[in-house]
C-alpha atoms as a PDB file:
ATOM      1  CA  UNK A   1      21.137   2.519  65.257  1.00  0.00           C
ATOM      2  CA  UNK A   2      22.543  -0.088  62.942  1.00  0.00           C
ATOM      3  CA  UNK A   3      18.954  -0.797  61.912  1.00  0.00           C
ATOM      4  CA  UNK A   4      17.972   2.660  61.291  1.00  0.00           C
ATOM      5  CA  UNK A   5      21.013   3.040  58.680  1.00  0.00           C
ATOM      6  CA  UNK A   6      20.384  -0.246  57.176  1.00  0.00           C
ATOM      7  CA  UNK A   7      16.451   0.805  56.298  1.00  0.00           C
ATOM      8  CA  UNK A   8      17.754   4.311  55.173  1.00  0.00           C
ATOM      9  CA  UNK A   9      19.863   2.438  53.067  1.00  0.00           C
ATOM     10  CA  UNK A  10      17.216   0.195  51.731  1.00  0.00           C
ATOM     11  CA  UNK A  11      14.882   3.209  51.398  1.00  0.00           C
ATOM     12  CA  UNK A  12      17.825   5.327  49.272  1.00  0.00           C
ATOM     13  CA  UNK A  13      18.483   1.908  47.367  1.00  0.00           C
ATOM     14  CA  UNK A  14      15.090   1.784  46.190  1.00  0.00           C
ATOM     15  CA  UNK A  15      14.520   5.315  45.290  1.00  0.00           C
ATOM     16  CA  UNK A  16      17.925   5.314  43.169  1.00  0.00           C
ATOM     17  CA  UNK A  17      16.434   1.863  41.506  1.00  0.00           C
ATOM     18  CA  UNK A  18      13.021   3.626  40.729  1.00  0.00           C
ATOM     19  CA  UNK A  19      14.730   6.670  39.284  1.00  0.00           C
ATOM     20  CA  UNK A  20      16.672   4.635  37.009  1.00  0.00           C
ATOM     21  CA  UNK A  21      13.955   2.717  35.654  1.00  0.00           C
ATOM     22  CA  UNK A  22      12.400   5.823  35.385  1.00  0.00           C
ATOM     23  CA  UNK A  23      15.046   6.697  33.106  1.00  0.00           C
ATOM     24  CA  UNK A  24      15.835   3.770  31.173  1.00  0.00           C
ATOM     25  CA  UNK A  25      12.010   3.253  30.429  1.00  0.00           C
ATOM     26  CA  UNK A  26      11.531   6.642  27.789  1.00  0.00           C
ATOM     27  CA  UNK A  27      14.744   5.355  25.786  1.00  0.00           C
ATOM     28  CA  UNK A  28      13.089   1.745  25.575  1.00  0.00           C
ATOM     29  CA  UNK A  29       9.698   2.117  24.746  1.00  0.00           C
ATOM     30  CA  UNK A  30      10.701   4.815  21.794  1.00  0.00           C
ATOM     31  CA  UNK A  31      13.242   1.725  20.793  1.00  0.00           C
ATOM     32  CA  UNK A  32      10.233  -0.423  20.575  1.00  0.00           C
ATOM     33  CA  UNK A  33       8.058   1.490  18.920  1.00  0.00           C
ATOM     34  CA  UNK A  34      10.672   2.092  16.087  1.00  0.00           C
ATOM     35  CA  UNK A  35      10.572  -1.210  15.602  1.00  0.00           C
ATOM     36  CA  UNK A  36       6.931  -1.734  15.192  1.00  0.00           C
ATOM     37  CA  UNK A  37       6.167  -2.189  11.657  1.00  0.00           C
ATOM     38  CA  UNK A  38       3.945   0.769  10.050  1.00  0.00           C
ATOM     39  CA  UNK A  39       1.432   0.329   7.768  1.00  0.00           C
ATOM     40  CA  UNK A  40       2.439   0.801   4.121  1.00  0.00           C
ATOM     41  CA  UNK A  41      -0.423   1.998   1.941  1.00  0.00           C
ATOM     42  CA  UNK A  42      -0.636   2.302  -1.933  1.00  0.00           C
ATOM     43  CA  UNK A  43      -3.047   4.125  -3.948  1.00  0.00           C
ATOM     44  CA  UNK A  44      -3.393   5.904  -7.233  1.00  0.00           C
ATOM     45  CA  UNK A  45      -5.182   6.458 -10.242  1.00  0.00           C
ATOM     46  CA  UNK A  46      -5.470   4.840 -13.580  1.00  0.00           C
ATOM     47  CA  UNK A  47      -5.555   6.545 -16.153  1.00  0.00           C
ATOM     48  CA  UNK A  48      -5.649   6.310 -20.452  1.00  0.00           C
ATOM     49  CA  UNK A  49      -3.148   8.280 -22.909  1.00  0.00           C
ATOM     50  CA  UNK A  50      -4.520  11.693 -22.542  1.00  0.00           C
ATOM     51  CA  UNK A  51      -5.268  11.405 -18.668  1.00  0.00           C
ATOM     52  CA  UNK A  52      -9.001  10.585 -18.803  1.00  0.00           C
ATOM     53  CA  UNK A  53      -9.739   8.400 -15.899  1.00  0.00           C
ATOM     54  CA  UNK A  54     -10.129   4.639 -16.485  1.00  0.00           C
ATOM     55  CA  UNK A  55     -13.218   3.144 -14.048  1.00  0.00           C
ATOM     56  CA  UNK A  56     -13.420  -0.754 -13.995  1.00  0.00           C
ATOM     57  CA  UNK A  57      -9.244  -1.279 -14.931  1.00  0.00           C
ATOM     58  CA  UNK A  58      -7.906  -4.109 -12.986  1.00  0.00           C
ATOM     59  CA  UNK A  59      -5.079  -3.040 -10.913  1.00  0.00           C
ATOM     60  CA  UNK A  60      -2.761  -5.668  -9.607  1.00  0.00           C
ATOM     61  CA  UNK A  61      -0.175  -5.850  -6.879  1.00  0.00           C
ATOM     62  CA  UNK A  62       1.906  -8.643  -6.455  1.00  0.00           C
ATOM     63  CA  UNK A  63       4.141  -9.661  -3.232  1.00  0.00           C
ATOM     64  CA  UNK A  64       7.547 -10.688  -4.392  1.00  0.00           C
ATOM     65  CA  UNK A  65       8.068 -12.964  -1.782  1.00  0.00           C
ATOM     66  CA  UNK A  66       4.826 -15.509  -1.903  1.00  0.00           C
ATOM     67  CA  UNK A  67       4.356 -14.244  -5.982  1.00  0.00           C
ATOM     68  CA  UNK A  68       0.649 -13.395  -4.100  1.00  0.00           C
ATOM     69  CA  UNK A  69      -1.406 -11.481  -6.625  1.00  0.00           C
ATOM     70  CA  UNK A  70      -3.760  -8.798  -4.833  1.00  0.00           C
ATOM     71  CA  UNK A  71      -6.642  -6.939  -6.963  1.00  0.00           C
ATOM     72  CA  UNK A  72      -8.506  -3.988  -6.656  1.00  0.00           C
ATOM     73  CA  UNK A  73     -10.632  -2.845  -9.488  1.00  0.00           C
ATOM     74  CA  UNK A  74     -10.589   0.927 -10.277  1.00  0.00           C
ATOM     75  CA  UNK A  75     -13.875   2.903  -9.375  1.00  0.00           C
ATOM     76  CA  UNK A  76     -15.546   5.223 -11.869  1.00  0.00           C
ATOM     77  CA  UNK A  77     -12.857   7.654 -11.788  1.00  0.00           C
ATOM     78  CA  UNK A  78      -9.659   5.682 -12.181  1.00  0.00           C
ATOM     79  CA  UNK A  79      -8.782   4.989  -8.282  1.00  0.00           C
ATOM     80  CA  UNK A  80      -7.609   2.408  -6.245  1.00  0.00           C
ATOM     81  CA  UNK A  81      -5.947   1.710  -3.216  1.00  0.00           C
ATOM     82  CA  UNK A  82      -4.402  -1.379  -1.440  1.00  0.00           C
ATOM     83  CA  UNK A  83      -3.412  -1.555   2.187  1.00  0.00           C
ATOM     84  CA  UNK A  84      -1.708  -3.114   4.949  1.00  0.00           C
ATOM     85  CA  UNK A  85       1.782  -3.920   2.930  1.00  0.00           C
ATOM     86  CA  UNK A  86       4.487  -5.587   4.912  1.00  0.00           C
ATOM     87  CA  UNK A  87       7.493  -2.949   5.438  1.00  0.00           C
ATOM     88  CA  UNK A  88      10.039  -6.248   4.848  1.00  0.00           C
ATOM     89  CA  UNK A  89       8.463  -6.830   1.325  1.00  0.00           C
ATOM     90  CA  UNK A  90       9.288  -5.981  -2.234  1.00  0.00           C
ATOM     91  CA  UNK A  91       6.074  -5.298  -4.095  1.00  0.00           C
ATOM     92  CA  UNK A  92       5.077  -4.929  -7.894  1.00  0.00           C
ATOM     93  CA  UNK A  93       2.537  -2.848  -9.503  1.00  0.00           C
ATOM     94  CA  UNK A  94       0.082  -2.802 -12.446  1.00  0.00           C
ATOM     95  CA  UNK A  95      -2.770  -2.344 -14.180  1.00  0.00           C
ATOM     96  CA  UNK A  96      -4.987  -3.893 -17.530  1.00  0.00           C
ATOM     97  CA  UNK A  97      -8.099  -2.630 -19.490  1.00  0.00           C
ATOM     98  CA  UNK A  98      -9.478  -4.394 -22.318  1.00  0.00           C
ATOM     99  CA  UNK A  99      -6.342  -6.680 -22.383  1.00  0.00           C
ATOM    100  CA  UNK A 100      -3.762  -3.867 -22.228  1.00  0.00           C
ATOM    101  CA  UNK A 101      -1.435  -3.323 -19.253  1.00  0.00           C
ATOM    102  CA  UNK A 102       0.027  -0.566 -18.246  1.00  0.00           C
ATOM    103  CA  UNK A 103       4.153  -0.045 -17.021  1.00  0.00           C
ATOM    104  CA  UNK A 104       4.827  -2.055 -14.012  1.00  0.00           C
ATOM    105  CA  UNK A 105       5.779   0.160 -11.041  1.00  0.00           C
ATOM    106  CA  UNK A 106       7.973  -1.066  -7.988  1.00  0.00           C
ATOM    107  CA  UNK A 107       7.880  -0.637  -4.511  1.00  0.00           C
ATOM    108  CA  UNK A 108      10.788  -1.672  -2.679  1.00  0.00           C
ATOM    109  CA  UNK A 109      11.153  -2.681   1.108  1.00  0.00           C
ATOM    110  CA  UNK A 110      13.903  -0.445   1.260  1.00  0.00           C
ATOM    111  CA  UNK A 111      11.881   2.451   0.280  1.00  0.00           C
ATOM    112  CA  UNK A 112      11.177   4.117   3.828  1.00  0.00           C
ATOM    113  CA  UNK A 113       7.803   5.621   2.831  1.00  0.00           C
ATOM    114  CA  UNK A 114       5.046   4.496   4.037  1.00  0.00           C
ATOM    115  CA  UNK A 115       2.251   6.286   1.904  1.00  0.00           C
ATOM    116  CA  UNK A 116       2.596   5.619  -2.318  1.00  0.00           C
ATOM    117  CA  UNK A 117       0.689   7.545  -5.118  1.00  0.00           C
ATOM    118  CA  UNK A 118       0.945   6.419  -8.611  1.00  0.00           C
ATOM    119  CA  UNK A 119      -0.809   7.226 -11.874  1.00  0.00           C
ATOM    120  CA  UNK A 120      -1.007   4.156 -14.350  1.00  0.00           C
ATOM    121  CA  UNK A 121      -1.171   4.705 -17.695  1.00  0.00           C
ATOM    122  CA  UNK A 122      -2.736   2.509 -19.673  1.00  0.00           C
ATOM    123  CA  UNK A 123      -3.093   3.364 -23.592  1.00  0.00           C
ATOM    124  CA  UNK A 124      -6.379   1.915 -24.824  1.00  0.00           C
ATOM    125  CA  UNK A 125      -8.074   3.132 -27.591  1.00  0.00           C
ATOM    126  CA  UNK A 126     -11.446   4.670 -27.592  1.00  0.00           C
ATOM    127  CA  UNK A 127     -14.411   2.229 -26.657  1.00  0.00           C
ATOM    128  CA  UNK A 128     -16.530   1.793 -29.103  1.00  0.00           C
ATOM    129  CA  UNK A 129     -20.057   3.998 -29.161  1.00  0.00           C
ATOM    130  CA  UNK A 130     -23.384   2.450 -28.636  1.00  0.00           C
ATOM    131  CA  UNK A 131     -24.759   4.285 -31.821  1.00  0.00           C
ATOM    132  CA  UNK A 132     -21.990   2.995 -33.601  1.00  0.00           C
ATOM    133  CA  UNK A 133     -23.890   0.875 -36.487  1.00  0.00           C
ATOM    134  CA  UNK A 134     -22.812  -2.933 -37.090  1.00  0.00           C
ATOM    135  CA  UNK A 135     -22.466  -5.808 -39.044  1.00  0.00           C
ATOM    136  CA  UNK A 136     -23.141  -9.590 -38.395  1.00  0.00           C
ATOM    137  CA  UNK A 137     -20.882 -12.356 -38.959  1.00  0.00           C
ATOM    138  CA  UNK A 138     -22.532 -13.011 -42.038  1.00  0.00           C
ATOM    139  CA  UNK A 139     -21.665  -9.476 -43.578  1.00  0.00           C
ATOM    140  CA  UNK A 140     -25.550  -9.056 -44.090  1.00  0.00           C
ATOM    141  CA  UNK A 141     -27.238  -6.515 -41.781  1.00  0.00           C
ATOM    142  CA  UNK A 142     -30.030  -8.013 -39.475  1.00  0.00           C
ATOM    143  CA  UNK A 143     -33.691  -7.870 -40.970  1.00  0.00           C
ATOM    144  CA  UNK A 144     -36.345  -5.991 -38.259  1.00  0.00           C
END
């Protein structure tokens, strides 16, 4: 008889154990996953001063804890995007065209988002037009 008990009691011991790590197990594994970092993602467009998209700007993002300097050049019509940013990182933004730079823009690793948009502005004037006559160095317009 002793024996009997003494397996029921091993048998109710182990069910009791199995329910609590039952338990326990939902709590800890939402715990962990909090603490997984998340990938932080910034993209945007660039733009000049009245809004017109910008293709071919330089847009720079620099990691304020290794001063790394990440690039991404703007597509046709002004975007960009850089990805997999460290959550524990402080991060600046910017962009140049034709030697002009726009406002620098900050992400901050206390900024819970994960997903950034921003527009740069960057005020460059007017490219100059193919049919747009000129003039040599010498002042003299080139003989055909």
């Amino acid at each position: 008889m002793n024996s009997s008990i003494s397996r029921r009691n091993l048998f109710l011991s182990l069910i009791a154990f199995a329910a609590c790590a039952l338990l326990l197990a939902g709590p800890l594994a939402a715990l962990a996953q909090k603490n997984v970092p998340r990938e932080r993602i910034v993209e945007g467009k660039v733009v000049n001063k009245d809004g017109g998209p910008i293709g071919g700007a330089v847009v720079y993002l620099k990691n304020s804890r290794s001063n790394g300097v990440k690039t991404y050049i703007a597509d046709e019509d002004g975007h960009f995007r850089f990805g997999e940013l460290s959550q524990d990182t402080d991060y600046e933004l910017w962009a140049e065209s034709n030697t002009v730079r726009s406002k620098s823009r900050q992400i901050s690793s206390f900024d819970n988002e994960n997903k950034f948009y921003f527009v740069l502005k960057v005020s460059v004037a007017k490219s100059a037009s193919l049919d747009t006559p000129s003039v040599s160095a010498t002042g003299l317009t080139p003989q055909t």
